[in-house]
Structure formats: structure tokens, C-alpha cells
Protein backbone atom coordinates (compact mmCIF):
# COMPACT_ATOMS: atom_id res chain seq x y z
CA UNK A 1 -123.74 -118.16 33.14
CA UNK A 2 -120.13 -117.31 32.13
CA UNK A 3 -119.30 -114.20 31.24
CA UNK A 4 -117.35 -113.12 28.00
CA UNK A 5 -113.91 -110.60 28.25
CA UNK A 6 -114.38 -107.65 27.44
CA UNK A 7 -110.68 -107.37 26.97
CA UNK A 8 -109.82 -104.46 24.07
CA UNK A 9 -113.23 -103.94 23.18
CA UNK A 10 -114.93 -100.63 22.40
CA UNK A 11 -117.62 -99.18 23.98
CA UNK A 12 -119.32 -95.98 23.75
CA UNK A 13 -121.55 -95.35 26.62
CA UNK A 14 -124.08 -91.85 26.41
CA UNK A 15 -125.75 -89.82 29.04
CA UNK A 16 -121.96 -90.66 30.75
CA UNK A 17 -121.44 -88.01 33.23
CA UNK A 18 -124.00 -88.92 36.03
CA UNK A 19 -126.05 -92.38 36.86
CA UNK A 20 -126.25 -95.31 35.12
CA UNK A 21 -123.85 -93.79 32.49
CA UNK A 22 -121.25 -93.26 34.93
CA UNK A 23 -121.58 -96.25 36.41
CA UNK A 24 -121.54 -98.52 33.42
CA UNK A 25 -118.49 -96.83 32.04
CA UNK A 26 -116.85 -97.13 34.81
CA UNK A 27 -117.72 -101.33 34.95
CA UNK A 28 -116.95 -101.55 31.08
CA UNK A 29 -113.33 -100.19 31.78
CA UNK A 30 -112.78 -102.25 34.97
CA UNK A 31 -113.63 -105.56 33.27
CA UNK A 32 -111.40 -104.22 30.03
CA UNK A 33 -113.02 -102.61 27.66
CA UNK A 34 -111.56 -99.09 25.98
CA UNK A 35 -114.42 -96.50 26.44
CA UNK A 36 -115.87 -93.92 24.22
CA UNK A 37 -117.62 -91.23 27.14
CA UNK A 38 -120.81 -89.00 25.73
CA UNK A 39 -122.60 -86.40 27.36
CA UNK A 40 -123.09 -82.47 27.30
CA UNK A 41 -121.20 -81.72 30.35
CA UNK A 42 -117.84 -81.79 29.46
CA UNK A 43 -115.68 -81.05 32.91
CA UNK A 44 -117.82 -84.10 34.71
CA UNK A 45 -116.69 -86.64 31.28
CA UNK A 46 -113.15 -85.29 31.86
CA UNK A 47 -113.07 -86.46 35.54
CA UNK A 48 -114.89 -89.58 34.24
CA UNK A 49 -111.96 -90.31 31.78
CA UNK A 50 -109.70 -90.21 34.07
CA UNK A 51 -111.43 -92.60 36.64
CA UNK A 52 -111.33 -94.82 33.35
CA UNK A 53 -107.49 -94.69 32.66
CA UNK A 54 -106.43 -95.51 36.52
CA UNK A 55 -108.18 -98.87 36.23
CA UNK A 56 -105.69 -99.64 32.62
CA UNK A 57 -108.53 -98.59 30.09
CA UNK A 58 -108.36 -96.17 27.22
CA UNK A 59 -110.76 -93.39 27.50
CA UNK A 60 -112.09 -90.89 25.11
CA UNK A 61 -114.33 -87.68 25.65
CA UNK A 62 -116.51 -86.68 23.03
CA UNK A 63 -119.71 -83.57 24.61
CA UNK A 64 -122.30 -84.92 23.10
CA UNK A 65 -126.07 -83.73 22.84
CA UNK A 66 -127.81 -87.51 21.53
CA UNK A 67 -130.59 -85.02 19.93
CA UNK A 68 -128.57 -83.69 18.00
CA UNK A 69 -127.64 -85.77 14.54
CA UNK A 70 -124.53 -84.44 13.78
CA UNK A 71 -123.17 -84.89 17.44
CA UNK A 72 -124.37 -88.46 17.32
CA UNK A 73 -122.62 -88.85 14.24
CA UNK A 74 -119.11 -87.25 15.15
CA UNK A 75 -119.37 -89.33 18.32
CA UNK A 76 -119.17 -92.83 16.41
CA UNK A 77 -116.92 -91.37 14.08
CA UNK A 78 -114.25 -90.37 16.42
CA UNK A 79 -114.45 -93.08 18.73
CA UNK A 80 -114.17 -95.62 15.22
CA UNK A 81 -111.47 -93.19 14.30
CA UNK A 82 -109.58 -93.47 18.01
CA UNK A 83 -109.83 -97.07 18.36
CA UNK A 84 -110.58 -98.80 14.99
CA UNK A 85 -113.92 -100.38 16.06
CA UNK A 86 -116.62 -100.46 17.74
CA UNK A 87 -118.09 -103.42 20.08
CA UNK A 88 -120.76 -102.14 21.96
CA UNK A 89 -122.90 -98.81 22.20
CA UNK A 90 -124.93 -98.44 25.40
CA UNK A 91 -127.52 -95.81 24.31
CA UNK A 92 -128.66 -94.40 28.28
CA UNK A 93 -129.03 -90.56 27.87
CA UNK A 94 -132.62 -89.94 28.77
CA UNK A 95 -134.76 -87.08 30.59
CA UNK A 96 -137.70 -87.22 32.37
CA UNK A 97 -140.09 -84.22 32.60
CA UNK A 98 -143.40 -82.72 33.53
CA UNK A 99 -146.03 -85.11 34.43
CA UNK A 100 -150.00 -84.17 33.75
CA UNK A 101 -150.54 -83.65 30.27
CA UNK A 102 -152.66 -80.57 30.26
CA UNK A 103 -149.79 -79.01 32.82
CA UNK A 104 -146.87 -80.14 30.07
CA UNK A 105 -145.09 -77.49 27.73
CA UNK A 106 -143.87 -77.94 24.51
CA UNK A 107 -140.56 -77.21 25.09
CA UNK A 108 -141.00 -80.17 27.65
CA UNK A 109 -142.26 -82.55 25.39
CA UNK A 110 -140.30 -81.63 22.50
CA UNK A 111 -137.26 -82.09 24.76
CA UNK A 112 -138.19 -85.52 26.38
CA UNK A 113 -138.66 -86.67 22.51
CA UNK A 114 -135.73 -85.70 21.02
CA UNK A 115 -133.30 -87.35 23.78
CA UNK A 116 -135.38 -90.14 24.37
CA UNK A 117 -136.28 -91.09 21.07
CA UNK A 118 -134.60 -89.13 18.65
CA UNK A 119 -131.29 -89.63 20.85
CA UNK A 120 -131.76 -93.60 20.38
CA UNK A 121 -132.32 -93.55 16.78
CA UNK A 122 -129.24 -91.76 15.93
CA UNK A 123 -127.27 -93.67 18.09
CA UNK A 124 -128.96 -96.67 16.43
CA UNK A 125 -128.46 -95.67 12.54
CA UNK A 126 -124.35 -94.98 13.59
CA UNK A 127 -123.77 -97.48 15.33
CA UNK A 128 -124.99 -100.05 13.32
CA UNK A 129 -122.12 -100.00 10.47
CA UNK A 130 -119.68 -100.83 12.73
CA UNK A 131 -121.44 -103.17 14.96
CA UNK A 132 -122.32 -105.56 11.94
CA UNK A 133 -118.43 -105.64 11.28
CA UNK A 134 -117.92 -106.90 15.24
CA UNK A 135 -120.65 -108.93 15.71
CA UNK A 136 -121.51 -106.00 18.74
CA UNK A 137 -123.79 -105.09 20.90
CA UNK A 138 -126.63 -102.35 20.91
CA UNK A 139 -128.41 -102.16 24.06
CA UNK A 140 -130.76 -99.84 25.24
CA UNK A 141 -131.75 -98.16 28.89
CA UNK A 142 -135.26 -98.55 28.72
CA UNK A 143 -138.08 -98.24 31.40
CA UNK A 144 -140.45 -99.83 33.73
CA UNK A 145 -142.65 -97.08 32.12
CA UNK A 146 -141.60 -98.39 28.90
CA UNK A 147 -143.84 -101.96 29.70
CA UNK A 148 -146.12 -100.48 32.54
CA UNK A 149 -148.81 -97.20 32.51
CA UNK A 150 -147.28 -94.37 33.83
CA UNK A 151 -150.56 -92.60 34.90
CA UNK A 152 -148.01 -89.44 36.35
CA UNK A 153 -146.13 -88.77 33.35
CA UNK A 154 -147.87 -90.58 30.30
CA UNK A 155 -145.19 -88.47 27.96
CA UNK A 156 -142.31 -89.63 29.33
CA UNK A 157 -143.67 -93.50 29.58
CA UNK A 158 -144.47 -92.77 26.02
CA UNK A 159 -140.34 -92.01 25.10
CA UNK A 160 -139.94 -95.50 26.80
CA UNK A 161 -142.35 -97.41 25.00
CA UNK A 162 -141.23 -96.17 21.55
CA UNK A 163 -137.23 -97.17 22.93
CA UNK A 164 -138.88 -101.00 23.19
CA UNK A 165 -140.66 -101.59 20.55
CA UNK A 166 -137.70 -99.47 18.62
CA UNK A 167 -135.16 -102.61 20.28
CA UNK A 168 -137.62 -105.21 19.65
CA UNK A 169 -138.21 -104.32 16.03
CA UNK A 170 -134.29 -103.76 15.52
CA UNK A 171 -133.32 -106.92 17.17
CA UNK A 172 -135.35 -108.84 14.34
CA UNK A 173 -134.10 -106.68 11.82
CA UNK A 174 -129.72 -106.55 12.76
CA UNK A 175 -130.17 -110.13 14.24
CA UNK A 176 -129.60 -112.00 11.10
CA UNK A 177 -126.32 -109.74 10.79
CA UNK A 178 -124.89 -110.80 14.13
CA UNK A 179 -125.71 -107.54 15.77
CA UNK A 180 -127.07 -108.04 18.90
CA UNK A 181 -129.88 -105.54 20.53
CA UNK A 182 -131.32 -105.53 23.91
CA UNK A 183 -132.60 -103.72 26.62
CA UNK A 184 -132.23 -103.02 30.39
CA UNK A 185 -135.80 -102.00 31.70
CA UNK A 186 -134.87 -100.35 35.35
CA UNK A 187 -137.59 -99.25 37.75
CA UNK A 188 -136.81 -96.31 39.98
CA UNK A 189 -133.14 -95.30 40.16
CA UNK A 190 -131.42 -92.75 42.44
CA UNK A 191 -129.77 -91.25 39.49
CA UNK A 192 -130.45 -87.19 38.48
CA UNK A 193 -133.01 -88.38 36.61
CA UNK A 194 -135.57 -85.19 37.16
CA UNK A 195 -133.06 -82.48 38.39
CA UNK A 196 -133.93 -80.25 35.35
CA UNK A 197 -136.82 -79.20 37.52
CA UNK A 198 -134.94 -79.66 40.66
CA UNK A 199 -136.40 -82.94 41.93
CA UNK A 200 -133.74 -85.50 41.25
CA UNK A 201 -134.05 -88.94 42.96
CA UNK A 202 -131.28 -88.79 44.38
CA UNK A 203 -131.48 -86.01 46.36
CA UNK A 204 -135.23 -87.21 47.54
CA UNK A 205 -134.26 -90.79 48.54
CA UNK A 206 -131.70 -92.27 51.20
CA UNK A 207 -129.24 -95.05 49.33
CA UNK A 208 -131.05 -98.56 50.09
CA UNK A 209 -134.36 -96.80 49.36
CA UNK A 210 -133.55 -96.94 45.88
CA UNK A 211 -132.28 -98.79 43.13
CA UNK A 212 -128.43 -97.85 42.77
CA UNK A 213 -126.83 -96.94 39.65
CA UNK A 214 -124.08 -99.54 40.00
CA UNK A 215 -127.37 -102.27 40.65
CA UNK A 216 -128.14 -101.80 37.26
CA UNK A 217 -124.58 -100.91 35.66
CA UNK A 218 -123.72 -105.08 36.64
CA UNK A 219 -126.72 -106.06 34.56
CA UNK A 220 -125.91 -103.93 31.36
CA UNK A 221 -122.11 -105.44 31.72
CA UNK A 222 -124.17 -108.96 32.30
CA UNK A 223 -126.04 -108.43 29.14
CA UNK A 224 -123.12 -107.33 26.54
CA UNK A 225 -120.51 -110.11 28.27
CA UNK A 226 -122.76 -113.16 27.19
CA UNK A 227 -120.62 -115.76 25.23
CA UNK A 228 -123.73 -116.31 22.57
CA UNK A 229 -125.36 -113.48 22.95
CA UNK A 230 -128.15 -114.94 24.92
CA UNK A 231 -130.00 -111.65 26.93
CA UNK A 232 -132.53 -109.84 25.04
CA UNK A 233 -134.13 -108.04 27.88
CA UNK A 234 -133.39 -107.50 31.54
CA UNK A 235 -135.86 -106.12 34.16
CA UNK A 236 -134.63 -104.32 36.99
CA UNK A 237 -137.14 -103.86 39.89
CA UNK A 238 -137.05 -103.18 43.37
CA UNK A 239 -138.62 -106.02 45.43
CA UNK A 240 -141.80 -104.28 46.75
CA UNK A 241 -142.61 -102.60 43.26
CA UNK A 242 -145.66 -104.65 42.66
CA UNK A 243 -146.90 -104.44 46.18
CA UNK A 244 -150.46 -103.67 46.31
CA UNK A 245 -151.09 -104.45 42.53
């Protein structure tokens, strides 16, 4: 299937600074597109930008916290403001914590909520302005654990599920206005994913053991290049996952 230029587009990509974020910036401004770059830690988005700009691509650092409202807000505002429009939002901050319920805090949950979920309806409700006026993109980072049970951490496969039937829903609804809205559902990833209580992935696993964040950086690039905007969902899974189902 042929894929679209992404020449002097806009894209704002979130949860930028490590992973799939990283990644997928990185792709966006190799095949063209000028990039708006969202996270909380700034001095990893500055080295980003800059990564951006050697490959011919405008960059643009905005810190970011996606559960935060007014952060969300400023960052559409100033990358609109910056570049004049906006073409494509890949909402991919996320956080994964705890695992039993009865062992979870609140401060946990509360946290997992408001990036996960919160974080993807702001970026949703700014975004969407400017996306009708482009006929963009909005896709989504989802889950595995956002289509499967999660029976180790049934709060964080809960963020996930809410994120699809958030896409699915919105896809219906922005469809008719030439928005398109999709998701890329990855299985594990050696990404920091975890590292807020020091287990990321990919400190655990060797690379091959793992999906890599590039892996599923070519299929968000895959999904927002389509001439007719024909990808409403992409599943990324490592070849053994359903082994012994």
C-alpha cells in the first residue's frame, strides 16, 4: 500500500522523550513532517529536537504533563501558533503501575488515570479544531491490555480499554468531518514503560526479546501516511504471544 508524504506536515507527538515517542518523532521528521515534541522532561525533548533538525525538520519543545488541561491546551496552541496547523497528533504518553488491586494505592491509580485517560481526552478535545481544518490524523497508543484481560494489572488494562472504546467512539463521531482516528495496539515493548517503580522493560529484557520501539514507530508512520485514510487499528504482537492460549 503506498504511502502518503508527509512533506510540511505537523505533528505533535506526547510522551516524546523515551520509547515509542522518541521513536515516532524521530520517523515523522525523517519522512518530512515538522514536529511538535511533548513530555515532562525537558533536557531529554531538547536533545530530541535537535536529532529532529539534523534530518531537515522543524522541531518544537513544549514540557508537557498530558494530565494536566492547561498544558494540553498550551501544547496545541503553540505548536498551531509555530507552524499554522496541525496534521496529526499521536497521543502515546502512558504509565503503567502497580498490579494486584488490593496491593494498589491511590496515588497509583489516580496517576495511571489521569495520563492514560485524562491525558487522551485533552489531547483529543484540542486537537480536534485543527484537525477538522486538515483533514488530520488522531491516533492513539493503545494496548494489548486494552483488547485482552490483564489478570496482573486489571487498572492499568482498564486505562487501555477506556483509550479504545474512547478511539472507536470518536472515529464515528470526527469521521464524517474528515478527521481520521485510530489506534496502534502494541504488546510488550522494551520502552521505560514501568521505571517509576524501577522495573522498566528495558532494563529486564535483551533487544530481540522484545518488541522495539522503532517496530512499532514504522506502524504509527504506516497508519497516518495512508493516501485514503484506510487504517483504523493496528495490532502489534510478538510472534509467540498467544503461545499456550
Amino acid at each position: 500500500m503506498p504511502h502518503r508524504s508527509l512533506a510540511d506536515e505537523v505533528a505533535i507527538v506526547t510522551g516524546a522523550s523515551s520509547g515509542i515517542g522518541r521513536a515516532t518523532a524521530r520517523l515523522l521528521a525523517e519522512e518530512g513532517a515538522n514536529v511538535a515534541v511533548a513530555a515532562r522532561r525537558e533536557d531529554r525533548l531538547e536533545t530530541l529536537a535537535e536529532e529532529v533538525r539534523e534530518v531537515g525538520a522543524e522541531a518544537l519543545v513544549v514540557p508537557t504533563d498530558v494530565g494536566e488541561e492547561s498544558d494540553v491546551e498550551a501544547l496545541v496552541d503553540e505548536t498551531v501558533s509555530r507552524f499554522g496547523r496541525l496534521d496529526t497528533l499521536v497521543a502515546n504518553a502512558g504509565v503503567m503501575l502497580g498490579g494486584r488491586v488490593e496491593d494498589l494505592s491511590t496515588d497509583a491509580y489516580t496517576t495511571m488515570r489521569r495520563v492514560n485517560v485524562d491525558g487522551a481526552f485533552y489531547c483529543a478535545r484540542a486537537a480536534l479544531p485543527h484537525l477538522r481544518e486538515t483533514s488530520g490524523h488522531l491516533l492513539f497508543v493503545g494496548s494489548f491490555a486494552g483488547q485482552y484481560p490483564r489478570p496482573g494489572n486489571p487498572a492499568y488494562a482498564a486505562t487501555k480499554w477506556w483509550v479504545e472504546g474512547f478511539a472507536r467512539s470518536l472515529a464515528g463521531q470526527a469521521g464524517s468531518d474528515g478527521v481520521v482516528v485510530s489506534t496502534v495496539r502494541p504488546t510488550e515493548v522494551r520502552t521505560e514503560l514501568g521505571s517509576e517503580e524501577g522495573s522498566a522493560s528495558r532494563e529486564r529484557f535483551d533487544p530481540g526479546e522484545m518488541i522495539e520501539p522503532e517496530e512499532i514507530a514504522e506502524a504509527i508512520h504506516f497508519a497516518v501516511a495512508q493516501p485514503n485514510a484506510a487504517i483504523a487499528g493496528i495490532d502489534v504482537y510478538r510472534r509467540d504471544k498467544f503461545a499456550g492460549f
